[in-house]
Protein backbone atom coordinates (compact mmCIF):
# COMPACT_ATOMS: atom_id res chain seq x y z
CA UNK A 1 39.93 -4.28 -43.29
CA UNK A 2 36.84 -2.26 -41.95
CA UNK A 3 36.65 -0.26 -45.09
CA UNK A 4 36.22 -4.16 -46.46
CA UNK A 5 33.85 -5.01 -43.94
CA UNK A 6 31.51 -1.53 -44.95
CA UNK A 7 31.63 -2.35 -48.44
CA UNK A 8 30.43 -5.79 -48.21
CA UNK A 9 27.42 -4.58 -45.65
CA UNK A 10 26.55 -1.83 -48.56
CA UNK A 11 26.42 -4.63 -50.84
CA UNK A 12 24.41 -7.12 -48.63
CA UNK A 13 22.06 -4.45 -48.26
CA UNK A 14 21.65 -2.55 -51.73
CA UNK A 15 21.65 -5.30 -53.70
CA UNK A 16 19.13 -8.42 -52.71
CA UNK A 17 19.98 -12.19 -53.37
CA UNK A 18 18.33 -13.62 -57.25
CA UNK A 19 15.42 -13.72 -57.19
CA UNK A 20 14.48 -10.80 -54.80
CA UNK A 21 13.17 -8.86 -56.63
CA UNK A 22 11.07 -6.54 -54.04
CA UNK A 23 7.70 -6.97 -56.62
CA UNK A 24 4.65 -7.56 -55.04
CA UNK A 25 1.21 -8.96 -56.73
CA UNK A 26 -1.98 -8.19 -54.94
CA UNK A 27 -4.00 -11.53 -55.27
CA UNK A 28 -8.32 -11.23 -55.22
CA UNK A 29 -10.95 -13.48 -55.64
CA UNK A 30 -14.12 -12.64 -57.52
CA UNK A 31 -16.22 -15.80 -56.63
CA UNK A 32 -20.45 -15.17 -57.39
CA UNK A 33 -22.80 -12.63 -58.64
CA UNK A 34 -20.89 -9.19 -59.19
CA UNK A 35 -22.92 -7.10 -56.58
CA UNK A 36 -22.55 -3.55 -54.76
CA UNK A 37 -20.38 -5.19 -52.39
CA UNK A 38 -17.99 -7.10 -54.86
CA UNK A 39 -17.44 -3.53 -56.60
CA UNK A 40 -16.44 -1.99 -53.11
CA UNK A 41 -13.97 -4.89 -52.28
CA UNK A 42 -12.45 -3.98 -55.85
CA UNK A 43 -11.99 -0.44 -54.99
CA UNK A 44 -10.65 -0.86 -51.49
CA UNK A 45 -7.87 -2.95 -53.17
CA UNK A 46 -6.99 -1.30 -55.83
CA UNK A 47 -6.65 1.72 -53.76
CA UNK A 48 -4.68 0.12 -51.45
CA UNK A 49 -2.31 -1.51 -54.06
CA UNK A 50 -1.64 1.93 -55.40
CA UNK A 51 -0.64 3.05 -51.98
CA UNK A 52 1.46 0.61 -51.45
CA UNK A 53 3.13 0.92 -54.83
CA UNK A 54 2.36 -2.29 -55.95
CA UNK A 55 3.50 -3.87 -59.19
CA UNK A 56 0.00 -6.02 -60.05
CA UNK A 57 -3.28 -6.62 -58.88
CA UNK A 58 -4.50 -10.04 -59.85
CA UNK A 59 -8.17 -11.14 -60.04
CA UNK A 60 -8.69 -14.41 -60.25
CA UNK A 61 -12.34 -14.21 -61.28
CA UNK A 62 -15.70 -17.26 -61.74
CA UNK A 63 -18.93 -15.85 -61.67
CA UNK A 64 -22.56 -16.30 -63.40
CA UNK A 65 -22.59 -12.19 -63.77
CA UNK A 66 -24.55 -9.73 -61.81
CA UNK A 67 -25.40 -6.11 -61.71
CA UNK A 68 -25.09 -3.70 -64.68
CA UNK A 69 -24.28 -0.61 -62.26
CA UNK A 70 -21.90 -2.78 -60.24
CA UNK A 71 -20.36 -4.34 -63.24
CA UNK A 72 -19.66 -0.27 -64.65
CA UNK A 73 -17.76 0.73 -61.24
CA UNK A 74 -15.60 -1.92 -61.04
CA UNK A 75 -14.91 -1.44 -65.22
CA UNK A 76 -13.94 1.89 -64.18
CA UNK A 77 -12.18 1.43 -61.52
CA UNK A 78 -9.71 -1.55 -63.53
CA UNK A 79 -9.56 1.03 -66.30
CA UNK A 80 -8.23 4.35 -63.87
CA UNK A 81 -6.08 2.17 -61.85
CA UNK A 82 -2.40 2.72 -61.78
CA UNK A 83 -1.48 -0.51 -61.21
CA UNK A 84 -2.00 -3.39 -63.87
CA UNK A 85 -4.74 -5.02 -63.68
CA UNK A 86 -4.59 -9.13 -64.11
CA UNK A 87 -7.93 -10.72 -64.19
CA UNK A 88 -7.11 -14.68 -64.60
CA UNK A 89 -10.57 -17.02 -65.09
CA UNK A 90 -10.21 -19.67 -63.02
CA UNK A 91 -10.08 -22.76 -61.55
CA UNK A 92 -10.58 -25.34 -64.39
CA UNK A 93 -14.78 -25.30 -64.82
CA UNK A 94 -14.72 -21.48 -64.18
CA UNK A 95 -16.73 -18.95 -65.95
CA UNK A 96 -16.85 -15.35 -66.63
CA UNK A 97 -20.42 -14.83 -68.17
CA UNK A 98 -22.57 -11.55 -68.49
CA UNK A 99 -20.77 -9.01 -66.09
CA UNK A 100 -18.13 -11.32 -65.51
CA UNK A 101 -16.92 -10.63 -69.41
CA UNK A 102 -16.95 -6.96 -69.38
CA UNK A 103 -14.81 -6.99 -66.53
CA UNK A 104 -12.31 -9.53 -67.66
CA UNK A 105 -11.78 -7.66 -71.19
CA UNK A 106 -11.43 -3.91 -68.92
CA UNK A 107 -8.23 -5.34 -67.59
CA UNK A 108 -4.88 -5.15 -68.90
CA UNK A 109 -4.33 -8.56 -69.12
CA UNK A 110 -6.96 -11.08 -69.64
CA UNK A 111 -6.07 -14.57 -68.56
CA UNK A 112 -8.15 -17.99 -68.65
CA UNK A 113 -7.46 -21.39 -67.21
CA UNK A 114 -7.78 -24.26 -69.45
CA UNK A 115 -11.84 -25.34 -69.27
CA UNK A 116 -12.68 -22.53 -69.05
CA UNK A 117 -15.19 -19.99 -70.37
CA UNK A 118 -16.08 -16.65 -71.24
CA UNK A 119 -18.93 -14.53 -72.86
CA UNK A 120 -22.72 -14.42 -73.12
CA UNK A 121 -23.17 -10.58 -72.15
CA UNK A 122 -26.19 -10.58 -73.41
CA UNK A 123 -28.00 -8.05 -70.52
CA UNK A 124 -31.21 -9.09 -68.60
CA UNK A 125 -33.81 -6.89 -67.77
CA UNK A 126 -35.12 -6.79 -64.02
CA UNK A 127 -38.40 -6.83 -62.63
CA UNK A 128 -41.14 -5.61 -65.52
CA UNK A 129 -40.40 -6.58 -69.35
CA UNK A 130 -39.18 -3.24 -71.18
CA UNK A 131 -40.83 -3.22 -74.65
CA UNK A 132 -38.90 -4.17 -77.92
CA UNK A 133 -37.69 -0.66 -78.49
CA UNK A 134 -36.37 0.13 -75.03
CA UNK A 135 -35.05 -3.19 -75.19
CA UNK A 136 -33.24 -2.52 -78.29
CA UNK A 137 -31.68 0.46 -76.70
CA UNK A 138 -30.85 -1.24 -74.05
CA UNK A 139 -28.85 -4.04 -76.19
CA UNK A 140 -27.04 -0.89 -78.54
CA UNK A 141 -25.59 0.67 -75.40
CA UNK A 142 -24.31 -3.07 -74.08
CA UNK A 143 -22.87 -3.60 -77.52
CA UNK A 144 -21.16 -0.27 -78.08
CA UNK A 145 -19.86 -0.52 -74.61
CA UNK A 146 -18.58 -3.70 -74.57
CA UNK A 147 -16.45 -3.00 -78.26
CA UNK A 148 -15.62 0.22 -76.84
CA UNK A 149 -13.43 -1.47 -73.92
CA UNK A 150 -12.43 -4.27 -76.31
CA UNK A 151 -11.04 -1.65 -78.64
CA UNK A 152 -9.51 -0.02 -75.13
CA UNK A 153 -7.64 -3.25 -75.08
CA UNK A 154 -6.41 -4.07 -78.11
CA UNK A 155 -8.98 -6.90 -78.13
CA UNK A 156 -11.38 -8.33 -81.22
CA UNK A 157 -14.32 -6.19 -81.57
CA UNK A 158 -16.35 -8.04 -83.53
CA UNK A 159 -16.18 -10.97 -81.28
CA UNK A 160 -17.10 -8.60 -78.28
CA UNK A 161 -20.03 -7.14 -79.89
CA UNK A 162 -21.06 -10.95 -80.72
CA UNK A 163 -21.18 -12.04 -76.80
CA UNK A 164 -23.92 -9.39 -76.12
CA UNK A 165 -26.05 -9.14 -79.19
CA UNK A 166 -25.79 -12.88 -79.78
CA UNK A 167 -25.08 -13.98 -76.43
CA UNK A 168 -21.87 -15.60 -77.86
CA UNK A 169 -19.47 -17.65 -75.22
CA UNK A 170 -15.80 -19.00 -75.89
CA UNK A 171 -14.05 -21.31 -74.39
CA UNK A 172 -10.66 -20.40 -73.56
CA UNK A 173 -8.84 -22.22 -76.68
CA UNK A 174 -11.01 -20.09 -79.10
CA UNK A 175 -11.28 -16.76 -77.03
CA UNK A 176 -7.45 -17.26 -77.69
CA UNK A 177 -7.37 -17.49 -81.46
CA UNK A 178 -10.06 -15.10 -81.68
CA UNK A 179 -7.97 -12.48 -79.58
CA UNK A 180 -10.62 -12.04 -77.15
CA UNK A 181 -8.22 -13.15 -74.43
CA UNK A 182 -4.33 -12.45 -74.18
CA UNK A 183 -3.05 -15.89 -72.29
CA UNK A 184 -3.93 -19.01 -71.59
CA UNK A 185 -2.07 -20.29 -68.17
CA UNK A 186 -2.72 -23.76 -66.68
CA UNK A 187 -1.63 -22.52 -62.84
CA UNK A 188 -0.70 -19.34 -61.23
CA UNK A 189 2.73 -19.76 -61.64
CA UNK A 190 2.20 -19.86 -64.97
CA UNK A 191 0.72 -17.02 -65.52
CA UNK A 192 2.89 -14.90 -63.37
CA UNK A 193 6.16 -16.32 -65.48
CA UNK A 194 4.40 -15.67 -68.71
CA UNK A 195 3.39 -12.07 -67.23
CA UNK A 196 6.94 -11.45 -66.74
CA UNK A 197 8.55 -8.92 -69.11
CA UNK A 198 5.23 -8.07 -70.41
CA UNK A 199 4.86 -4.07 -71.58
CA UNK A 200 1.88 -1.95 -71.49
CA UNK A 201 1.68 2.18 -72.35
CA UNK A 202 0.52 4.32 -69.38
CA UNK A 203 -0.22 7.44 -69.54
CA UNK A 204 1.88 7.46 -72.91
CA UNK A 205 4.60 6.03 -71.36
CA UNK A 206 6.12 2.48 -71.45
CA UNK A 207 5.65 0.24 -68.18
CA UNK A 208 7.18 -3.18 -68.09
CA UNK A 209 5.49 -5.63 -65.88
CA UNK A 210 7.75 -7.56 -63.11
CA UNK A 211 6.68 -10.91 -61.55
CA UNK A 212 9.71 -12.89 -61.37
CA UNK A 213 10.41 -13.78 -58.06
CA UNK A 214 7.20 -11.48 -56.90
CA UNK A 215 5.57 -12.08 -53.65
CA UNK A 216 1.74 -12.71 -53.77
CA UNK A 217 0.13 -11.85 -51.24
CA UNK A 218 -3.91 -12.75 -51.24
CA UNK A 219 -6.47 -10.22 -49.97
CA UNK A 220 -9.85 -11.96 -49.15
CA UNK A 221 -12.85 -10.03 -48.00
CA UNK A 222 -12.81 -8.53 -44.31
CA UNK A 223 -15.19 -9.25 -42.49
CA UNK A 224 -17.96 -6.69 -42.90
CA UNK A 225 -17.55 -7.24 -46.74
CA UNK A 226 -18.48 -10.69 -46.13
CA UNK A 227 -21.10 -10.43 -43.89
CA UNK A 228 -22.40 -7.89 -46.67
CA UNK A 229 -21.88 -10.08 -49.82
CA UNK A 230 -24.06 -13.03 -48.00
CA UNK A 231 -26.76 -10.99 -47.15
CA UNK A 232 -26.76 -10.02 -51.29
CA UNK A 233 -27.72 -13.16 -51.96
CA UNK A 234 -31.85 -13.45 -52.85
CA UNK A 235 -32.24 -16.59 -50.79
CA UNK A 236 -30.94 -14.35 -47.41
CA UNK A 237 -32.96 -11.16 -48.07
CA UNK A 238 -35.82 -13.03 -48.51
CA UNK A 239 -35.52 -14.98 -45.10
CA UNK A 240 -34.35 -12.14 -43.04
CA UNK A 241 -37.23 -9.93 -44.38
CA UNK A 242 -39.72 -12.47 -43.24
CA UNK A 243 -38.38 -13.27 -39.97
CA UNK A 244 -38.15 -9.14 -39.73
CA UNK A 245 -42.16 -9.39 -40.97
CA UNK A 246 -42.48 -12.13 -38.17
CA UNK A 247 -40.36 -10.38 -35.15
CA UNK A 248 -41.95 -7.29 -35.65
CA UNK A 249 -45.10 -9.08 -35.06
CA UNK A 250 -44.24 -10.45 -31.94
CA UNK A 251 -43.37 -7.22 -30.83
CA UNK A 252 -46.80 -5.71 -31.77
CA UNK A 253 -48.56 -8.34 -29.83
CA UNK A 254 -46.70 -8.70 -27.20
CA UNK A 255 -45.15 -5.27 -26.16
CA UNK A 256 -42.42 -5.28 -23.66
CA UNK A 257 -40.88 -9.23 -24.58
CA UNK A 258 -37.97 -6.87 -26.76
CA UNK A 259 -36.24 -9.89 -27.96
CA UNK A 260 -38.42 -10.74 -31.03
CA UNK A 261 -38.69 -6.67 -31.82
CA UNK A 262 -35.08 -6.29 -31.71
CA UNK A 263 -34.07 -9.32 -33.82
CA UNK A 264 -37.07 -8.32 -36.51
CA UNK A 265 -35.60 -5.34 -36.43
CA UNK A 266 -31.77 -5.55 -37.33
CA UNK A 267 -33.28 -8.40 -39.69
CA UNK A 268 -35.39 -5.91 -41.64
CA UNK A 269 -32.36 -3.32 -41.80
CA UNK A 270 -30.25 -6.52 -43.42
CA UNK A 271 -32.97 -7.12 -45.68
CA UNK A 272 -33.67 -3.77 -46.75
CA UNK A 273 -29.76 -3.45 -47.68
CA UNK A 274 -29.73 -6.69 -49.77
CA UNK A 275 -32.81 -5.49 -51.76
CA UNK A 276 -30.79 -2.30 -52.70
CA UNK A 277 -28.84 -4.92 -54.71
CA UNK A 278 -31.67 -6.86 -55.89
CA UNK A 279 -34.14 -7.18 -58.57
CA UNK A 280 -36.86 -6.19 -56.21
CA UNK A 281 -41.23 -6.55 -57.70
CA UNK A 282 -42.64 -4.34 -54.73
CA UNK A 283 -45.80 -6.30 -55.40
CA UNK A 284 -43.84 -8.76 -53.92
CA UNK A 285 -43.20 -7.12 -50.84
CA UNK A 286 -47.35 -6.16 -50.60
CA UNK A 287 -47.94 -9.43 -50.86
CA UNK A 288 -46.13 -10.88 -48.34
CA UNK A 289 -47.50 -7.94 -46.03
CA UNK A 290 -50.86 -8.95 -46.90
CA UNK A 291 -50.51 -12.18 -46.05
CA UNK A 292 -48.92 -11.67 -42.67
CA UNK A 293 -52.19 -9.00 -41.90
CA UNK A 294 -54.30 -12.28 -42.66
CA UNK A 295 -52.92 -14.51 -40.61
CA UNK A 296 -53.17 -12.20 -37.90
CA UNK A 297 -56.41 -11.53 -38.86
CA UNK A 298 -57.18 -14.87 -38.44
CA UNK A 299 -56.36 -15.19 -34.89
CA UNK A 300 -58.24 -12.31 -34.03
CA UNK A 301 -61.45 -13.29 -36.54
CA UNK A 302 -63.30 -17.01 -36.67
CA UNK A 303 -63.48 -17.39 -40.67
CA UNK A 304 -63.23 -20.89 -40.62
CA UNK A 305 -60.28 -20.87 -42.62
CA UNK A 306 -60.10 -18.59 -45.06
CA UNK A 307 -58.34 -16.19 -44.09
CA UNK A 308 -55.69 -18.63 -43.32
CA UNK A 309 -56.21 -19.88 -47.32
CA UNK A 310 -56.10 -16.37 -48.38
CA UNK A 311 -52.73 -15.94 -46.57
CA UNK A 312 -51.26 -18.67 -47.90
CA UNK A 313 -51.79 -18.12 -51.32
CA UNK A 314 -50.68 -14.53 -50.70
CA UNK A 315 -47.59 -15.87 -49.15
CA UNK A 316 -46.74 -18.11 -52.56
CA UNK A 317 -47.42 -15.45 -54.71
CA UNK A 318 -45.22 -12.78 -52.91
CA UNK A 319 -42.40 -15.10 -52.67
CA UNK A 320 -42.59 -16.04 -56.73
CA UNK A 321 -42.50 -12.43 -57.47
CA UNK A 322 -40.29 -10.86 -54.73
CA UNK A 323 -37.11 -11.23 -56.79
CA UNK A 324 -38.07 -11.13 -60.99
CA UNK A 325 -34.89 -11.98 -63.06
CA UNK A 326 -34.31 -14.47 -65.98
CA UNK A 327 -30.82 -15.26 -63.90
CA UNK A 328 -31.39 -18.16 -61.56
CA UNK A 329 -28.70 -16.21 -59.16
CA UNK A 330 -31.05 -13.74 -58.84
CA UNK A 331 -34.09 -15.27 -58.01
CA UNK A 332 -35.08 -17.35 -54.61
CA UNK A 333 -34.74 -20.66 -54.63
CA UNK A 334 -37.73 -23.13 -54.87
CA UNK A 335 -36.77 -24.81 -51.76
CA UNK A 336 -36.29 -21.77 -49.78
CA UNK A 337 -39.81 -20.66 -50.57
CA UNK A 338 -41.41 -23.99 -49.54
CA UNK A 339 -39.35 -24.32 -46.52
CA UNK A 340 -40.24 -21.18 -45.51
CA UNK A 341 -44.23 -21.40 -46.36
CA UNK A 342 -44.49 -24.13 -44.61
CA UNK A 343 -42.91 -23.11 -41.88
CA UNK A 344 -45.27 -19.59 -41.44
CA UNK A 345 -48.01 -21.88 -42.50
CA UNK A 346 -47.82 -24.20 -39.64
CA UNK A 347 -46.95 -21.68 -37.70
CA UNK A 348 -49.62 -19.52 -38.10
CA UNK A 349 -52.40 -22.35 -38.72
CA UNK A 350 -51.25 -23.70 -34.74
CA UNK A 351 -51.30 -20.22 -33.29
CA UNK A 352 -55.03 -20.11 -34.94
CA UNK A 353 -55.78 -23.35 -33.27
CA UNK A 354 -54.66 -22.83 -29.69
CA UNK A 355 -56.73 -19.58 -29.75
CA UNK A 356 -59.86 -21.57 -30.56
CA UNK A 357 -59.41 -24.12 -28.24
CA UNK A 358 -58.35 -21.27 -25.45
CA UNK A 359 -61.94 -19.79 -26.57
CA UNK A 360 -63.67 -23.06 -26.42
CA UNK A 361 -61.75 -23.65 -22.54
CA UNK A 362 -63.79 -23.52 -19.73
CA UNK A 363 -62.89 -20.13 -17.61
CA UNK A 364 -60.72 -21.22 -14.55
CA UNK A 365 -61.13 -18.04 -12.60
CA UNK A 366 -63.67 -15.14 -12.08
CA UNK A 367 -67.32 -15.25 -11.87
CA UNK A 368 -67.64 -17.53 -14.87
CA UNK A 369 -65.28 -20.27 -13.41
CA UNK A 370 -67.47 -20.98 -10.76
CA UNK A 371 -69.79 -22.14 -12.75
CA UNK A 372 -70.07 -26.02 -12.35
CA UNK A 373 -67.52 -26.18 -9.19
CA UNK A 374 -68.13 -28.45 -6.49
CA UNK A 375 -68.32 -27.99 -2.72
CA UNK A 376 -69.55 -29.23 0.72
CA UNK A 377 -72.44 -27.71 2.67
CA UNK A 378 -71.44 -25.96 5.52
CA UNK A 379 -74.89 -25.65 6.51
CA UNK A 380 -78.24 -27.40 6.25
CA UNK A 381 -79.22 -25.45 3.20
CA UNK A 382 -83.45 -25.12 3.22
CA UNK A 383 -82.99 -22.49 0.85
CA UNK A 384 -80.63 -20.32 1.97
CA UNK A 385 -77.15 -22.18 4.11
CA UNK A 386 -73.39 -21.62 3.94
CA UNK A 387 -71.05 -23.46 1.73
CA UNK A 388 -67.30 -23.96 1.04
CA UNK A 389 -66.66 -23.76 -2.83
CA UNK A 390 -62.93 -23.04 -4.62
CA UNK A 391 -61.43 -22.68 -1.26
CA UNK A 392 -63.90 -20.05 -0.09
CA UNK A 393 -67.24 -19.50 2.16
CA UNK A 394 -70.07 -18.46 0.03
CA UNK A 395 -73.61 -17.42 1.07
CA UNK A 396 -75.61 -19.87 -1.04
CA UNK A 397 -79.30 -20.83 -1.84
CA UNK A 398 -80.52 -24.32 -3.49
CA UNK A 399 -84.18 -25.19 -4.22
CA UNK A 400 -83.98 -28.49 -2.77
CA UNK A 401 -83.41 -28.83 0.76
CA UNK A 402 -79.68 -29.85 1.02
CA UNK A 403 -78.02 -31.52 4.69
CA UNK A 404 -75.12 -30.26 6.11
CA UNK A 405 -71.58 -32.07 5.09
CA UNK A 406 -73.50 -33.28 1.67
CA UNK A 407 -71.83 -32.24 -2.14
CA UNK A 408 -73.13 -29.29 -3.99
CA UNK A 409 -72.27 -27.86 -7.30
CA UNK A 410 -72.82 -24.27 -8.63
CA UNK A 411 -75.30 -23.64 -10.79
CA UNK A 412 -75.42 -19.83 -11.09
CA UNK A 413 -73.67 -16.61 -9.62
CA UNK A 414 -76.10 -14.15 -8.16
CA UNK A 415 -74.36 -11.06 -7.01
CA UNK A 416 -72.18 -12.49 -3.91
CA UNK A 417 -74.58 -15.45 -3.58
CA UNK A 418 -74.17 -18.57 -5.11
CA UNK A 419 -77.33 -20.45 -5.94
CA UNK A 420 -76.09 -24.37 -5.88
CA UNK A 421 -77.93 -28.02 -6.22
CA UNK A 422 -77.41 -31.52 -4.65
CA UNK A 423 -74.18 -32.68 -6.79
């Protein structure tokens, strides 16, 4: 009876209910421009799936495009990983333009929701306009690339070649018959039960995928890959670099308040990060220096305004060409510029007009505020007399005779004396 009893327990244990099979897939979401950060959220994954022993990695993928030199790691890290790669286009009204495509064909599998869309990988040139030759290069090396990891895959070359010299897309019905895509799966579930059973060659051997009954388990970004990956975006560099532009200031002018010095600071650090993954014009950048020095300058300097007009128009101009792409994801956003002109404008144009009207102020203290101040005589004052003026007794001298008790009111400061009149 206990040699029963052990059996069954080695049973129970060595061999798992249906359906448990032990597989796991690895579930990430590419959502937005592909950027430095999305290609380090890639590797960390895939590394960790591979020390894990993980069956699959699944992408689920919908972005515009992004970066050629982010778009090549993460190609390369898809094609040198161990584990199969899965990259599924989706919701429904996803998209996996420019970058987006290469990445999708590097996989193993390349999966697409219904509505759905892939292609145009044509590549965009950043900041100044390369000439037609250069640009033809440019093109050639896209194209051979792009046919070269098509060809990888088993996928249609021709077709791949079309998507970046003609900026071809396909929707996921034809990207199917045109073998640009290997499945089309209406739902996760889907596609995982269509997945299983599937066989790829590794290394020249045979490897037979396993998804039925797999656990998914998703990996979203941590936290300082987030943080990261909104800071990439044009429309938060360009804010934090001007409120880094702006605390800095502060700090200049007003040593010792450490708030707006330390908060321009970790700004400008932010900033300078993002634009490492930008499509940075550095006459961009001058501008928006310049126009900051002319504001400034404009506090310090009466030039009736134009300094003030010339900092303005410095300010447009540096925010148009900060960022110079064809992609609308890489370019600030009309609203964020005028929000944010305004905003420095009216700043700047009231700091300008309390320091005028400060200038204008009659001085409250010193020599020069007692100029027009009213007191008693303390004294009959026939010429010279004692008065009582701001709170003090003052030696005093008036050219009209003055009686004692009556109002005076300064008229000059000479030395310690004051010299005063009948108010």
């Amino acid at each position: 009876m206990l040699r029963l009893l052990f059996f069954c327990l080695f049973l129970f244990i060595c061999c798992p209910p249906a359906g448990a099979t032990g597989a796991v897939v690895r579930k990430i979401s590419i959502s937005g421009p592909i950027t430095p950060v999305v290609a380090g959220y890639l590797q960390r994954n895939l590394q960790e799936a591979e020390a894990g022993r993980e069956n699959l990695v699944l992408i689920t993928m919908d972005t515009p495009g992004g970066l050629d030199s982010a778009m090549r790691d993460s190609v390369k890290l898809i094609m040198s990983s161990t584990i199969p790669v899965v990259v599924y286009v989706a919701p429904s009204g996803a998209r996996a333009a420019s970058a987006g495509a290469v990445i999708a064909l590097a996989a193993d599998i390349c999966a697409m929701a219904p509505g759905t869309n892939i292609g145009a990988a044509h590549p965009v040139t950043m900041g100044e306009k390369p000439d037609k030759v250069m640009m033809d290069k440019v093109v050639n090396d896209a194209e051979a690339y792009l046919e070269g990891i098509a060809a990888k895959r088993g996928k249609n070359v021709k077709l791949a070649g079309q998507m970046v010299r003609e900026s071809l897309s396909l929707s996921a019905d034809k990207a199917l018959d045109g073998k640009i895509i290997d499945m089309i799966s209406a739902d996760q579930a889907q596609l995982l039960a269509e997945l299983h059973g599937l066989s790829l060659i590794r290394d020249g051997k045979k490897l037979v995928i396993e998804t039925a009954g797999a656990e998914v388990r998703g990996h979203e970004m941590v936290a300082k890959e987030r943080i990261l990956n909104v800071i990439s975006n044009p429309n938060v560099a360009y804010v934090l670099m001007m409120l880094g532009f702006l605390g800095i200031f502060f700090e200049l002018s007003n040593p010792g308040v450490m708030l707006p010095g330390i908060v321009g600071g970790i700004s400008l650090i932010l900033a300078f990060f993002a634009l490492q993954a930008l499509p940075v014009n550095y006459a961009g950048v001058l501008l928006l220096l310049l126009a900051l020095v002319l504001f400034i300058a404009e506090i310090k300097i009466i030039s009736h305004g134009m300094l003030t007009v010339g900092g303005v128009i410095c300010l447009v101009l540096g925010s148009l060409f900060l960022f110079e792409s064809s992609e609308p994801y890489l370019r600030v956003s009309w609203s964020v510029i005028t929000v944010t002109v305004l905003a420095t404008t009216v700043f700047f144009v009231s700091a300008v007009a309390l320091s005028i009207k400060a200038h204008r102020k009659k001085p409250l203290t010193g020599i020069a505020g007692l100029i027009g101040e009213r007191g008693t005589a303390e004294t009959d004052l026939n010429h010279e007399g004692k008065v009582f003026v701001h709170g003090e007794y003052w030696q005093a001298s008036s050219d009209s005779p003055v009686r004692k008790g009556e109002e005076v009111a300064v008229v000059a400061v000479e030395g310690m004396r004051l010299k005063v009149k009948k108010a």
